[in-house]
Protein backbone atom coordinates (compact mmCIF):
# COMPACT_ATOMS: atom_id res chain seq x y z
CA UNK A 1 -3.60 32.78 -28.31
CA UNK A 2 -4.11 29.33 -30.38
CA UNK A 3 -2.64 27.57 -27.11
CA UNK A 4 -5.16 29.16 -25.17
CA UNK A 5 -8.32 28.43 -27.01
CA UNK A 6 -6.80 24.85 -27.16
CA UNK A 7 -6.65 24.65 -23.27
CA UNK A 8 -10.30 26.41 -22.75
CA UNK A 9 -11.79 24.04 -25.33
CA UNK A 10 -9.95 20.78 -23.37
CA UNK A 11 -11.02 22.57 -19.96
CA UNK A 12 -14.66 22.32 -21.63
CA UNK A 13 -14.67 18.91 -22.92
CA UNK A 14 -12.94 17.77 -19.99
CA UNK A 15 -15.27 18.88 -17.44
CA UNK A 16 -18.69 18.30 -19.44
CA UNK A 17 -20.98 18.13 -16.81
CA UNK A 18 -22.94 15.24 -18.68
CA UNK A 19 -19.93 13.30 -17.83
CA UNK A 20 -19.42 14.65 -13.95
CA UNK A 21 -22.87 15.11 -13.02
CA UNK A 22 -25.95 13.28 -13.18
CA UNK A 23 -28.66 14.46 -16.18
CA UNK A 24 -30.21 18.18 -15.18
CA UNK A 25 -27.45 19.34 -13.49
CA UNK A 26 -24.47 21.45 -14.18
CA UNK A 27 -21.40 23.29 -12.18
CA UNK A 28 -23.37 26.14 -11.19
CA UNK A 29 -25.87 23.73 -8.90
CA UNK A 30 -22.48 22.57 -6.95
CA UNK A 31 -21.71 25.94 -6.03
CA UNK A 32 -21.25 26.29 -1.87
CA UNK A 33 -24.01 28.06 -0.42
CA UNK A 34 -25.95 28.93 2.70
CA UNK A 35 -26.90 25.38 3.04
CA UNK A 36 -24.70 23.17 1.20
CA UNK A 37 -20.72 22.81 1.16
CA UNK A 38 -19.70 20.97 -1.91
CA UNK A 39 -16.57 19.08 -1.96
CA UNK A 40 -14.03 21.29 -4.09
CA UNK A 41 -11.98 19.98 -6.54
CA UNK A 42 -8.69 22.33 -5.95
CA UNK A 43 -9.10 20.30 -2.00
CA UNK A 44 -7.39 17.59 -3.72
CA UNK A 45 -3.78 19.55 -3.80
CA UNK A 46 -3.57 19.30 0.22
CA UNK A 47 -3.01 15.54 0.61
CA UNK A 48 0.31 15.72 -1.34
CA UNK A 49 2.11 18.72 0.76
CA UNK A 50 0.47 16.68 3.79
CA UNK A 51 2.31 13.56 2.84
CA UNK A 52 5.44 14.83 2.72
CA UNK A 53 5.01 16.00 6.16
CA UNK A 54 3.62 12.80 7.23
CA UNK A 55 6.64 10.94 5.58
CA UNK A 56 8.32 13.79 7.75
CA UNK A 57 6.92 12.94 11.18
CA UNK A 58 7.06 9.09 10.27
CA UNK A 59 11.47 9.46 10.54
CA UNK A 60 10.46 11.16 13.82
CA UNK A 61 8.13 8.58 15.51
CA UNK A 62 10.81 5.95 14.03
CA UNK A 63 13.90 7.00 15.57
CA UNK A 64 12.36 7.85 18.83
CA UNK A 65 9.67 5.84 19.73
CA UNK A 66 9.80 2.69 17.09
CA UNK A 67 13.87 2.33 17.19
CA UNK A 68 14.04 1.96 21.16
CA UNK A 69 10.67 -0.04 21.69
CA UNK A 70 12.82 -2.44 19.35
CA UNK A 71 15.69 -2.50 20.97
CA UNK A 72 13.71 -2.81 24.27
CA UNK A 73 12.05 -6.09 22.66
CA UNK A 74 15.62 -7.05 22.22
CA UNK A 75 16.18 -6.41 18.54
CA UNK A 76 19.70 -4.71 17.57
CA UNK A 77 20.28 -2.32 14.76
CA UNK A 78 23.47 -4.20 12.88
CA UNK A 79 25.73 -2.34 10.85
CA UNK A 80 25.34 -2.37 7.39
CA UNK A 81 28.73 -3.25 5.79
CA UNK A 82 31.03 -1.23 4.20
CA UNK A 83 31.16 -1.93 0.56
CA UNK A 84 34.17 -0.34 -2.02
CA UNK A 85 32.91 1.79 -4.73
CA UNK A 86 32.40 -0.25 -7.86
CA UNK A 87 30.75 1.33 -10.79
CA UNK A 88 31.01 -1.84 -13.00
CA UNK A 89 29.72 -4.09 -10.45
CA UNK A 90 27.02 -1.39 -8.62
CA UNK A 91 25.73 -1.49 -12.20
CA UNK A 92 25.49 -4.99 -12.97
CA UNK A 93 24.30 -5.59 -9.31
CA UNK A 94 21.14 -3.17 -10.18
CA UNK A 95 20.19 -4.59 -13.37
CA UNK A 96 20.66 -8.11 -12.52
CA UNK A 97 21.04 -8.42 -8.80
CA UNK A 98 21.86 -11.86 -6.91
CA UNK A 99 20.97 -13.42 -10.10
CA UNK A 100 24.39 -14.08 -11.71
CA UNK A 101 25.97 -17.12 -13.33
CA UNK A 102 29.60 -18.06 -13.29
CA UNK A 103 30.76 -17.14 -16.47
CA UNK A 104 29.60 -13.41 -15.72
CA UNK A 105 31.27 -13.00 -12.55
CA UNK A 106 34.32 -14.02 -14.81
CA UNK A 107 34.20 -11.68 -16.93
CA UNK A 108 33.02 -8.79 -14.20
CA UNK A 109 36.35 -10.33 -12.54
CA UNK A 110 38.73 -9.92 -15.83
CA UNK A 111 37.21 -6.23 -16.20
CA UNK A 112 37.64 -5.13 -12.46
CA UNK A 113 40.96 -7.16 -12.39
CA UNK A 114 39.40 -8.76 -9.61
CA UNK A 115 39.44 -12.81 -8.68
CA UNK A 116 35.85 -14.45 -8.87
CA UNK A 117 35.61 -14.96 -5.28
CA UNK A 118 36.57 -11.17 -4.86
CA UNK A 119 33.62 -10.11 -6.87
CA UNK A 120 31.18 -12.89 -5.18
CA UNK A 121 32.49 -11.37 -1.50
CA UNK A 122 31.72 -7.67 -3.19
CA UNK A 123 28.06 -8.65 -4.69
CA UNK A 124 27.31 -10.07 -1.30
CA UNK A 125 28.28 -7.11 0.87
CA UNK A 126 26.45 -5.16 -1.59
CA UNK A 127 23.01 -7.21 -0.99
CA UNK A 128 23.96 -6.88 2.43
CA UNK A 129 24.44 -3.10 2.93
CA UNK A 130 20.84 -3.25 0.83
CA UNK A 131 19.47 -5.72 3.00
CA UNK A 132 17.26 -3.36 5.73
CA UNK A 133 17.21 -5.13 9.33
CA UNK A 134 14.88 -6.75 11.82
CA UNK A 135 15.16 -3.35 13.34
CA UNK A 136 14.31 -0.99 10.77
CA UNK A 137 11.76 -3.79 9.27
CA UNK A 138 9.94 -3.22 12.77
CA UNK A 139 9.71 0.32 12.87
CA UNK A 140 8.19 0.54 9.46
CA UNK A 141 5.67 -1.55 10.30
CA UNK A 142 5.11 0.06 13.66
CA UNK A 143 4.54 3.34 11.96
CA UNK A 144 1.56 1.58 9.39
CA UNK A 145 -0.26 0.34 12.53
CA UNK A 146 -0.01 3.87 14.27
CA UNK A 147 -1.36 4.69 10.85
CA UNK A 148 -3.62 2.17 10.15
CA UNK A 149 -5.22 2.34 13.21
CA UNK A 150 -5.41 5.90 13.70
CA UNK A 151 -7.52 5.96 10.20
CA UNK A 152 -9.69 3.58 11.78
CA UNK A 153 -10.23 4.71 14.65
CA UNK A 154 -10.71 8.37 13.50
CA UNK A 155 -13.17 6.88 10.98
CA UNK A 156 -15.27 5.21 13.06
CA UNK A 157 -15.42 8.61 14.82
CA UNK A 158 -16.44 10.21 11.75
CA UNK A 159 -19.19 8.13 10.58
CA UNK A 160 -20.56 6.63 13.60
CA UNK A 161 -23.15 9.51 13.30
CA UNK A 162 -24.02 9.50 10.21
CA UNK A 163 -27.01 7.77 8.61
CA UNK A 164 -25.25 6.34 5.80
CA UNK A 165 -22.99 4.56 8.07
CA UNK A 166 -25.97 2.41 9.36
CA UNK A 167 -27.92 2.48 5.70
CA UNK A 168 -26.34 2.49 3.07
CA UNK A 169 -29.12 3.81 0.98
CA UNK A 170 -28.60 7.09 1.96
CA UNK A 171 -25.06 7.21 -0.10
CA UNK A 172 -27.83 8.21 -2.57
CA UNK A 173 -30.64 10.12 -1.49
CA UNK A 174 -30.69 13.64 -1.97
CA UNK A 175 -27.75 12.82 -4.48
CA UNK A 176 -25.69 14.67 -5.42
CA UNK A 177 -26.48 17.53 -2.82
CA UNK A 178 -24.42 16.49 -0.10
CA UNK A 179 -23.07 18.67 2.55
CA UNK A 180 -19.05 18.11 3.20
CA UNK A 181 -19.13 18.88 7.06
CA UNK A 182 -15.36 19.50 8.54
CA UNK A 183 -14.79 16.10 10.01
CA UNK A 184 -15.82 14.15 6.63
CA UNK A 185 -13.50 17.01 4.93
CA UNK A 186 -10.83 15.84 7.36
CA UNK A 187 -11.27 12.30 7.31
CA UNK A 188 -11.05 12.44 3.39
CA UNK A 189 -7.64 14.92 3.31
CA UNK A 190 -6.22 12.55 5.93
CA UNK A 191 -7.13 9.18 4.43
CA UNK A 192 -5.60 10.69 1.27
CA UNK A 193 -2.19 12.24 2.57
CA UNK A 194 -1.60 8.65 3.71
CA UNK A 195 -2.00 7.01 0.52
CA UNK A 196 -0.07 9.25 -1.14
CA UNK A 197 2.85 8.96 1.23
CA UNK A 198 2.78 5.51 0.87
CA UNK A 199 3.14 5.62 -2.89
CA UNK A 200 6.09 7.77 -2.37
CA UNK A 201 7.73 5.78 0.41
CA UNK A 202 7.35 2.69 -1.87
CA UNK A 203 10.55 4.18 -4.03
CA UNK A 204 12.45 4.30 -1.15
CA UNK A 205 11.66 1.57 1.15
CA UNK A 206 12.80 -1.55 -0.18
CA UNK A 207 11.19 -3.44 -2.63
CA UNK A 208 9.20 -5.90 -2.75
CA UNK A 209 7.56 -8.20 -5.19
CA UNK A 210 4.56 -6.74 -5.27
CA UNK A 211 6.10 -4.00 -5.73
CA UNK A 212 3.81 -3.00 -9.17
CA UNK A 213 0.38 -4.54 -7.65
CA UNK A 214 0.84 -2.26 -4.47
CA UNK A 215 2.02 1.24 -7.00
CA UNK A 216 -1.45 0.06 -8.58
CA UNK A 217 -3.61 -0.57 -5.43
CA UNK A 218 -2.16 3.03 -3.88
CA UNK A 219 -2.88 5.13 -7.26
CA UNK A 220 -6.46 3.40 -7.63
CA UNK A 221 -7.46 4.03 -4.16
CA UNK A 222 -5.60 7.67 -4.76
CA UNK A 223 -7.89 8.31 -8.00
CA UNK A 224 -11.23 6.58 -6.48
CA UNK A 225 -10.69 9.08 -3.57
CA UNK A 226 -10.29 11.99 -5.83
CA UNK A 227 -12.71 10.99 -8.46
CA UNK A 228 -15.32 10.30 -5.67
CA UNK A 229 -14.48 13.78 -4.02
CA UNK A 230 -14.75 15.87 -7.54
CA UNK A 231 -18.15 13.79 -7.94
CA UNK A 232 -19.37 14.23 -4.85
CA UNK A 233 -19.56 10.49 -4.00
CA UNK A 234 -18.32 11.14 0.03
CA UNK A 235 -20.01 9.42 1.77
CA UNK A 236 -19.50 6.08 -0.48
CA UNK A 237 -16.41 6.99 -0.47
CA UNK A 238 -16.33 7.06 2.92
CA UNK A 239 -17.22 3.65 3.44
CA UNK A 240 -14.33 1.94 0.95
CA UNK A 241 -12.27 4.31 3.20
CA UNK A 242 -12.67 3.00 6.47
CA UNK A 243 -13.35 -1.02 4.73
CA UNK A 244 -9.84 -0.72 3.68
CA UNK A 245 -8.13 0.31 7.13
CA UNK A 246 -9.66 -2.26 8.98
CA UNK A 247 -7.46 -5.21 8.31
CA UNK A 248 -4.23 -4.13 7.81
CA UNK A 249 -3.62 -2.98 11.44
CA UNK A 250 -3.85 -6.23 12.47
CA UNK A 251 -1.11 -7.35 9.81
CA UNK A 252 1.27 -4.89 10.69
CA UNK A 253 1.19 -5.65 14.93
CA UNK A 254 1.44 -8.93 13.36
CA UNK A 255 4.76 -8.58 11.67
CA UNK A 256 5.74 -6.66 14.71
CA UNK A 257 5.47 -9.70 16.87
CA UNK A 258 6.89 -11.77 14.42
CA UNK A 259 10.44 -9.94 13.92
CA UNK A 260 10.28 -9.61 18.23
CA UNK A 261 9.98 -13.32 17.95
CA UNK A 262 6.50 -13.08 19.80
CA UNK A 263 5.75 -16.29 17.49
CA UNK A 264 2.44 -17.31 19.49
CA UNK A 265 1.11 -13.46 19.60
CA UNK A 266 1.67 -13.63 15.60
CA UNK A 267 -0.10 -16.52 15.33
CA UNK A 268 -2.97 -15.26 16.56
CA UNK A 269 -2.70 -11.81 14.97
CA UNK A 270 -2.11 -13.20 11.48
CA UNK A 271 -5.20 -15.06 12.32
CA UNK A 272 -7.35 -12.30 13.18
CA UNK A 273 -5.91 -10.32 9.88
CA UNK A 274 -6.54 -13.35 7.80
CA UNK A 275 -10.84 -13.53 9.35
CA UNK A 276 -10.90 -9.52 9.07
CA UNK A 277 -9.69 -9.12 5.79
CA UNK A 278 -11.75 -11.96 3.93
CA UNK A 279 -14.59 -10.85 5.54
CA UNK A 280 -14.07 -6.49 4.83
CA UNK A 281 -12.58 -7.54 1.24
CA UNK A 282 -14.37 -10.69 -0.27
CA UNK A 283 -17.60 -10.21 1.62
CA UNK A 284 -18.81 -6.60 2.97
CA UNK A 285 -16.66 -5.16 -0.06
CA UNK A 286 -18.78 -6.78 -2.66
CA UNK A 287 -21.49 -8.32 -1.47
CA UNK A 288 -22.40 -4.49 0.37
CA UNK A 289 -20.46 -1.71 -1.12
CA UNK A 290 -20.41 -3.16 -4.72
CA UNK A 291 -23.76 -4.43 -4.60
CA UNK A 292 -25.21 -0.98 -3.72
CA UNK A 293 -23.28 1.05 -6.26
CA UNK A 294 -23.58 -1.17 -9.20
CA UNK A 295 -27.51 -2.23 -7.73
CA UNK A 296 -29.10 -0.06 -5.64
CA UNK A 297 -27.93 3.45 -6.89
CA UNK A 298 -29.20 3.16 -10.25
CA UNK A 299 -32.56 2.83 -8.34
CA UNK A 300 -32.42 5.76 -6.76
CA UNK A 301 -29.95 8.37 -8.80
CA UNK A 302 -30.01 8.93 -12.47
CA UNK A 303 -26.89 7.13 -13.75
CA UNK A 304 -24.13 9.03 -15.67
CA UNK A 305 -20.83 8.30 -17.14
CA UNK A 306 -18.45 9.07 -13.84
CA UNK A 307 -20.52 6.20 -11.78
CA UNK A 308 -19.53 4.11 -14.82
CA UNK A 309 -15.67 5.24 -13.96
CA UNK A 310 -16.52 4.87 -10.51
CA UNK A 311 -17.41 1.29 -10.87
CA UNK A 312 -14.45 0.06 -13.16
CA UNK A 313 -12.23 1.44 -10.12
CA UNK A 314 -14.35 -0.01 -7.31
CA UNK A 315 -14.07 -3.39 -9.79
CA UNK A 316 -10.19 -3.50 -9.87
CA UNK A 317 -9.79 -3.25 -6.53
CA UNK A 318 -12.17 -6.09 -5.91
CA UNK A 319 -9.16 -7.83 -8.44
CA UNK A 320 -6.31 -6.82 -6.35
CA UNK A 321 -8.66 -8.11 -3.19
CA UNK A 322 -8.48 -11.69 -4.81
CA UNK A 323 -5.17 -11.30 -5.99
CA UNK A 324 -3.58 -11.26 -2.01
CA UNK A 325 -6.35 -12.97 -1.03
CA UNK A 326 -4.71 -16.17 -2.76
CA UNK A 327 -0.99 -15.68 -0.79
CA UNK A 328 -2.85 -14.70 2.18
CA UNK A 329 -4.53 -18.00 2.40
CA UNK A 330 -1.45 -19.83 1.42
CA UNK A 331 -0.04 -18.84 3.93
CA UNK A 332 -2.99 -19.19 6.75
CA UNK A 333 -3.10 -23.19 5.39
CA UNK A 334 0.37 -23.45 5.94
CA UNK A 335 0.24 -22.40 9.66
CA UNK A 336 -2.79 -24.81 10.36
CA UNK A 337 -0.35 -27.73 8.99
CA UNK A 338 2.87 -26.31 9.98
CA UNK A 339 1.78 -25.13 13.13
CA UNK A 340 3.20 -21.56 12.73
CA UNK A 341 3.03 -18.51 10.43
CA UNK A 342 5.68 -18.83 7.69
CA UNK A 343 6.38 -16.17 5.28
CA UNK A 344 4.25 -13.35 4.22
CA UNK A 345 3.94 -14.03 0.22
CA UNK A 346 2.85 -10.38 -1.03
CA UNK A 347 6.31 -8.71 0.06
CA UNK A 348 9.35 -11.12 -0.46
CA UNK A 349 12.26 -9.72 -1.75
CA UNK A 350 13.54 -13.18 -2.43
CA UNK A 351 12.10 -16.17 -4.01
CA UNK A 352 7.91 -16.95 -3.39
CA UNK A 353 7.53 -16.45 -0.15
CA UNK A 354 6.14 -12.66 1.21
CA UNK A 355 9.26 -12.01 4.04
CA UNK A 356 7.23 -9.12 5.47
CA UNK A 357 6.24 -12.08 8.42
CA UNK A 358 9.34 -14.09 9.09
CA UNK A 359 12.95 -13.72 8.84
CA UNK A 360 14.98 -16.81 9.73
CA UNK A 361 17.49 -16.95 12.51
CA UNK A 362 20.27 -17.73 10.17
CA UNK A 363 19.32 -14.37 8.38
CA UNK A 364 19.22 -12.11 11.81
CA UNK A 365 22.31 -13.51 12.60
CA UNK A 366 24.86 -13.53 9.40
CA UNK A 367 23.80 -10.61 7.32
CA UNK A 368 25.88 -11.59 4.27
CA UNK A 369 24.53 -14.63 3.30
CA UNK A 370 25.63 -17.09 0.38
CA UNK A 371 25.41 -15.20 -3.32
CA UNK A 372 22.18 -16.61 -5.19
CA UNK A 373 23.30 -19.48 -7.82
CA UNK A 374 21.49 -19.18 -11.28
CA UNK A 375 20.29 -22.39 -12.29
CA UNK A 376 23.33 -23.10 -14.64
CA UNK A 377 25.53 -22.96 -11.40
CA UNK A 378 23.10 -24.94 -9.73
CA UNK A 379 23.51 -27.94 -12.41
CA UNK A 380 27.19 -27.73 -12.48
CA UNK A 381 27.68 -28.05 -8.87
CA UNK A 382 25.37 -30.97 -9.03
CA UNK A 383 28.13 -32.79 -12.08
């Protein structure tokens, strides 16, 4: 009984409609009715079963539509090497990786009664049979343009009738009794279901280095959608929707080209992605979306402490913006003065550079490269 009154008085406090709603309103004005459909919090529980099936249908399109357009475009699907069951060295190799000096693989040698270059050959099949090809590197990106793009495109047919599409004013007026019409409804479920399938594919695709700034971006976005949709902020939340979609299509095709070896057609994709996303991110993003929630709104809708909430999430997303922003334009400078598109910086699995846009020749062709030397292996190669 105690528990009980401690979850009603939580349910209470937690959904105070001071804090929810604007001042003068309460639950019982969001109720549906005759003329208004209110976005409904227990909607939220449908993205997750939905990306589950998406992750679903994604090892469908992969295998047979993205795994033979590859091999069409001349990639090959090389066989990951077979590597002997270790647990001494599969657990060193996951805590410290390629990173390991001399002396260790010593003593990993004189505990596995194995020679050093025995346990060098084993760490290096092992990075190997980790190591995800060209191939499978292509279809994953394949299946986040499909993606990509279909959100776009499926937004624009969304909002391309709606007035707050074309002024962005009308985010507020009438707020916050604003009809959720089935497309917006779908738009929102979709848009979510993808995020959240990308936050679980991240644990099992490989990782990257941005491994913890992209877990961030994909539970922020998750949260601003769901925090927008319990609010009632749609049709704002519409817009940061279909803002975010329409850049990374173009890096995915992008990375497509560049593990075909379509250098020229990457060029000018990575290009195109580089324009598009400054211009969405650093410029509509804040100068627009940001300017009217943090400007305009309070001009038109009594402020309250979700639009507050609202705000510090629209804010760190701005953050992550600038954050890429920075590697993305390394890397756009480097192709006016190199002449080509090196390495993507956000996604490297190596050293600084972002491999999602380039893997080297050498790499295609030997897939057990050299074990990485720590710098005390380094210096004593050098004496």
């Amino acid at each position: 009984m105690a528990l009980l009154d401690t979850w009603s008085a939580f349910h209470r406090w937690f959904w105070n409609s001071d804090v929810w709603l604007p001042p003068g309103f309460d639950w019982e004005d969001m109720k549906k009715n005759d003329k208004v459909r209110y976005a409904e919090f227990g909607d939220l529980i449908y993205p997750i079963p939905l990306a589950f099936a998406l992750i679903c249908l994604r090892l469908v399109v992969e295998r047979a539509i993205l795994y033979p357009f590859g091999q069409h475009l001349g990639l090959k699907n090389r066989p990951k090497p077979k590597v002997k069951q270790n647990l001494i060295l599969d657990q060193v190799y996951r805590q410290r990786g390629k990173t390991i000096g001399h002396k260790e693989l010593e003593a990993l040698g004189k505990k596995t009664d194995m020679g050093v270059r025995q346990v060098e050959r084993w760490m290096r099949r092992r990075t190997a049979a980790d190591k995800p090809t060209t191939l499978s590197k292509f279809s994953e990106s394949g299946w986040k343009f499909f993606c990509y793009a279909g959100n776009l495109l499926f937004g624009l047919y969304v909002l391309w009738d709606k007035p707050w599409f074309w002024d962005i004013n009308y985010c507020w007026y009438d707020f916050p009794h604003h009809s959720i019409t089935p497309d917006i409804w779908w738009y929102y479920m979709l848009g979510s279901c993808f995020y959240w399938s990308l936050m679980f594919s991240q644990f099992v695709d490989r990782q990257r280095n941005d491994f913890w700034q992209m877990f961030i971006h994909h539970c922020t976005t998750i949260a601003l959608l769901g925090f927008s949709w319990t609010c009632n902020f749609t049709r704002i939340g519409t817009l940061v929707l279909i803002l975010h979609d329409s850049a990374d299509a173009f890096l995915e095709v992008a990375k497509m080209a560049k593990y075909a070896n379509f250098d020229k057609i990457c060029d000018v994709l990575f290009g195109l992605f580089t324009i598009v996303w400054i211009i969405t991110r650093l410029g509509i993003f804040p100068a627009y979306i940001l300017n009217s929630t943090l400007i305009e709104a309070p001009k038109i809708v009594p402020m309250f402490s979700a639009y507050y909430i609202f705000n510090s999430m629209l804010t760190i997303l701005l953050f992550l913006h600038a954050f890429w922003t920075y590697f993305i334009c390394r890397v756009a400078f480097k192709a006016l003065t190199t002449g080509k598109v090196d390495n993507d910086q956000r996604s490297s699995s190596e050293a600084v550079t972002l491999s999602e846009l380039t893997d080297s020749k050498e790499e295609m062709d030997d897939p057990i490269g050299p074990l990485k030397p720590t710098k005390q292996k380094a210096k004593a190669k050098e004496n």
